[in-house]
Protein backbone atom coordinates (compact mmCIF):
# COMPACT_ATOMS: atom_id res chain seq x y z
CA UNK A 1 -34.76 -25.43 13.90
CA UNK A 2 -33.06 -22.63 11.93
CA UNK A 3 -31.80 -23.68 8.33
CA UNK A 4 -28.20 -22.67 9.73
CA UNK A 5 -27.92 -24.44 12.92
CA UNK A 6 -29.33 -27.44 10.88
CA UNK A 7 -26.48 -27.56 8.55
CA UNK A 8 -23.99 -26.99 11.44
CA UNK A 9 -24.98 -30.08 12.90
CA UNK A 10 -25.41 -32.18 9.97
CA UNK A 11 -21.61 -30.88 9.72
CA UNK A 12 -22.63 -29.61 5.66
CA UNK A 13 -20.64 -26.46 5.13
CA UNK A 14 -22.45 -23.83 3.32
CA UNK A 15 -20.84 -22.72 0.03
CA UNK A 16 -19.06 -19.24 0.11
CA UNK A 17 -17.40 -17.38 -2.97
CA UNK A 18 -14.08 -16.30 -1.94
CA UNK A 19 -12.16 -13.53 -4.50
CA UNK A 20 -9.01 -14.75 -5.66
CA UNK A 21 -7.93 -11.59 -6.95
CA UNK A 22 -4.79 -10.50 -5.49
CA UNK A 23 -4.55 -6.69 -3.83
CA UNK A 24 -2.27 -5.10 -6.67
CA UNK A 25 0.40 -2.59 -5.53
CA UNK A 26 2.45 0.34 -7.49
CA UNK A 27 6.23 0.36 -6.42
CA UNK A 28 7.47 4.26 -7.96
CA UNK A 29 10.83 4.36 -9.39
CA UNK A 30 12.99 7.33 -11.85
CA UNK A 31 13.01 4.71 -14.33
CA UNK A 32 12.09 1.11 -14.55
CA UNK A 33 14.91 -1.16 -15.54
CA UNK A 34 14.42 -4.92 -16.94
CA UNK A 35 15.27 -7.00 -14.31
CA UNK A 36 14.39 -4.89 -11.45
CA UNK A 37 11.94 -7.23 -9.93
CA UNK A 38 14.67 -9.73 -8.90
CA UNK A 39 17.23 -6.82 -7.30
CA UNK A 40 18.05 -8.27 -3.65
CA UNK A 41 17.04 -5.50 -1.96
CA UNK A 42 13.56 -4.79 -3.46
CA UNK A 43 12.93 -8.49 -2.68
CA UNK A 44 13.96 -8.35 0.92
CA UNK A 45 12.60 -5.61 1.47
CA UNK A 46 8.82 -6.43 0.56
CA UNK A 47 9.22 -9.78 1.79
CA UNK A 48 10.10 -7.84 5.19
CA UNK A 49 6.47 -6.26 4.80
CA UNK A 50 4.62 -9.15 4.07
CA UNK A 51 3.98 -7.69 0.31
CA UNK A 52 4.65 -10.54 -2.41
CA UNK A 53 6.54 -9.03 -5.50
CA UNK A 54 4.02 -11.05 -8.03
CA UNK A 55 1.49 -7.85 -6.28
CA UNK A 56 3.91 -5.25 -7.20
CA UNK A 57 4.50 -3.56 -10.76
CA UNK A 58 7.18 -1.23 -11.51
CA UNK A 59 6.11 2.54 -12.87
CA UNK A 60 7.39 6.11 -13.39
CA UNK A 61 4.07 7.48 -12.50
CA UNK A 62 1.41 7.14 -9.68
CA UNK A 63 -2.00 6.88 -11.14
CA UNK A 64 -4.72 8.38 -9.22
CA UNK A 65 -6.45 5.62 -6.36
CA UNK A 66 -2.93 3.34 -6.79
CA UNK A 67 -2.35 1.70 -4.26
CA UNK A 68 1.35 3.23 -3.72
CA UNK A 69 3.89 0.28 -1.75
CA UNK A 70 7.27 2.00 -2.10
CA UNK A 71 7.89 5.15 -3.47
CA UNK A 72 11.77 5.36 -4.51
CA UNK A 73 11.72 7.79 -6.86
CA UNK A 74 14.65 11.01 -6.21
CA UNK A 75 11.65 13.45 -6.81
CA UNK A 76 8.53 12.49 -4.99
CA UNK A 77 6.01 14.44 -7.38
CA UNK A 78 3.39 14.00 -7.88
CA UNK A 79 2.88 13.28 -4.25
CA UNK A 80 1.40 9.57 -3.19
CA UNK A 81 0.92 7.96 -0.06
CA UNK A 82 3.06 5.02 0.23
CA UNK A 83 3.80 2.75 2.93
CA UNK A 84 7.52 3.24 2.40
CA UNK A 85 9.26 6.09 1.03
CA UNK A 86 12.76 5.96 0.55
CA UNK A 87 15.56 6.87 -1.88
CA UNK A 88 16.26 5.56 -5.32
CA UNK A 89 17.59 2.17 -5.19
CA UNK A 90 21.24 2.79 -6.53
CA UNK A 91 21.36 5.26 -3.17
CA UNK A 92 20.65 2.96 -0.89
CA UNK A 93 23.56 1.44 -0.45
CA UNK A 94 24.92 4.30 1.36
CA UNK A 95 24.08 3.75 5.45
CA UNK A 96 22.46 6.73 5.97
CA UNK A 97 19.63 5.67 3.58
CA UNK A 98 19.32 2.29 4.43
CA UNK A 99 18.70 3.57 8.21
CA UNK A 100 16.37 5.51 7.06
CA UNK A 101 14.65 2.74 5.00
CA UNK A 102 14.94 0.75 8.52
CA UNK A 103 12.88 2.70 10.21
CA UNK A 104 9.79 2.88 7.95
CA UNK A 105 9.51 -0.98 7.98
CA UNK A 106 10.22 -1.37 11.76
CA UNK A 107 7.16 1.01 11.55
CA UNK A 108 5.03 -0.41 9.53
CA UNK A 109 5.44 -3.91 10.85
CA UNK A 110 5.00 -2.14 14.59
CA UNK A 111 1.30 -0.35 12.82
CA UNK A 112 0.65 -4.25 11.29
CA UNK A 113 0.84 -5.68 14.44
CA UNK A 114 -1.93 -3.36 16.54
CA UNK A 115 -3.82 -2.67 13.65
C-alpha cells in the first residue's frame, strides 16, 4: 500500500507549511497624508476589490517589481501597472471621476471572476 493512501485511510493528515505572509501592495498618491488609510473612499474602494488595507502602504514613488494596487497620483510618472488608476483622491468627488473609477473595479471584479 502506498505511504499516502495509508495515511488517508488511517484519516492522519500529513503536515504542510503554509506562508502566512500577506501579498503586500503599493497604493501611489502626490503626497501621503497622516490619516489617509482610514479616508472612506480608499476603504470602500479596496474593500470593493477584495484588497485588505493592512496589505496596502501609502508612497510617492513606485519602486521597481511593486506590486502597484491604485495609482492616484495627478501625474502618472514614472509609469506602473496598477489594477486601478484613477485621479487624486480630493478629485474624486467630482462625478465624472468617480465614473471613471466605476468602471475599473466593475472590471476588475468582471477579470476576478473568469480568471
Amino acid at each position: 500500500m502506498e505511504k499516502a493512501a495509508y495515511l488517508d485511510a488511517m484519516g492522519i493528515k500529513r503536515w504542510v507549511q503554509t506562508s502566512n505572509a500577506a501579498k503586500a501592495y503599493i497604493i501611489l498618491v502626490d503626497s501621503v497624508e497622516p490619516g489617509i488609510e482610514h479616508h472612506p473612499v480608499i476603504n470602500s474602494v479596496l474593500s470593493l476589490i477584495g484588497c485588505p488595507i493592512t496589505n496596502c502602504s501609502f508612497t510617492e514613488k513606485a519602486s521597481k517589481g511593486a506590486d502597484v494596487i491604485w495609482d492616484m497620483r495627478r501625474l502618472k510618472m514614472p509609469k506602473s501597472n496598477p489594477v486601478l488608476s484613477s485621479a487624486p483622491l480630493a478629485e474624486l468627488k467630482k462625478a465624472e471621476a468617480k465614473r471613471e473609477l466605476w468602471e475599473l473595479i466593475v472590471a476588475h471584479n468582471k477579470e476576478s471572476q473568469i480568471g
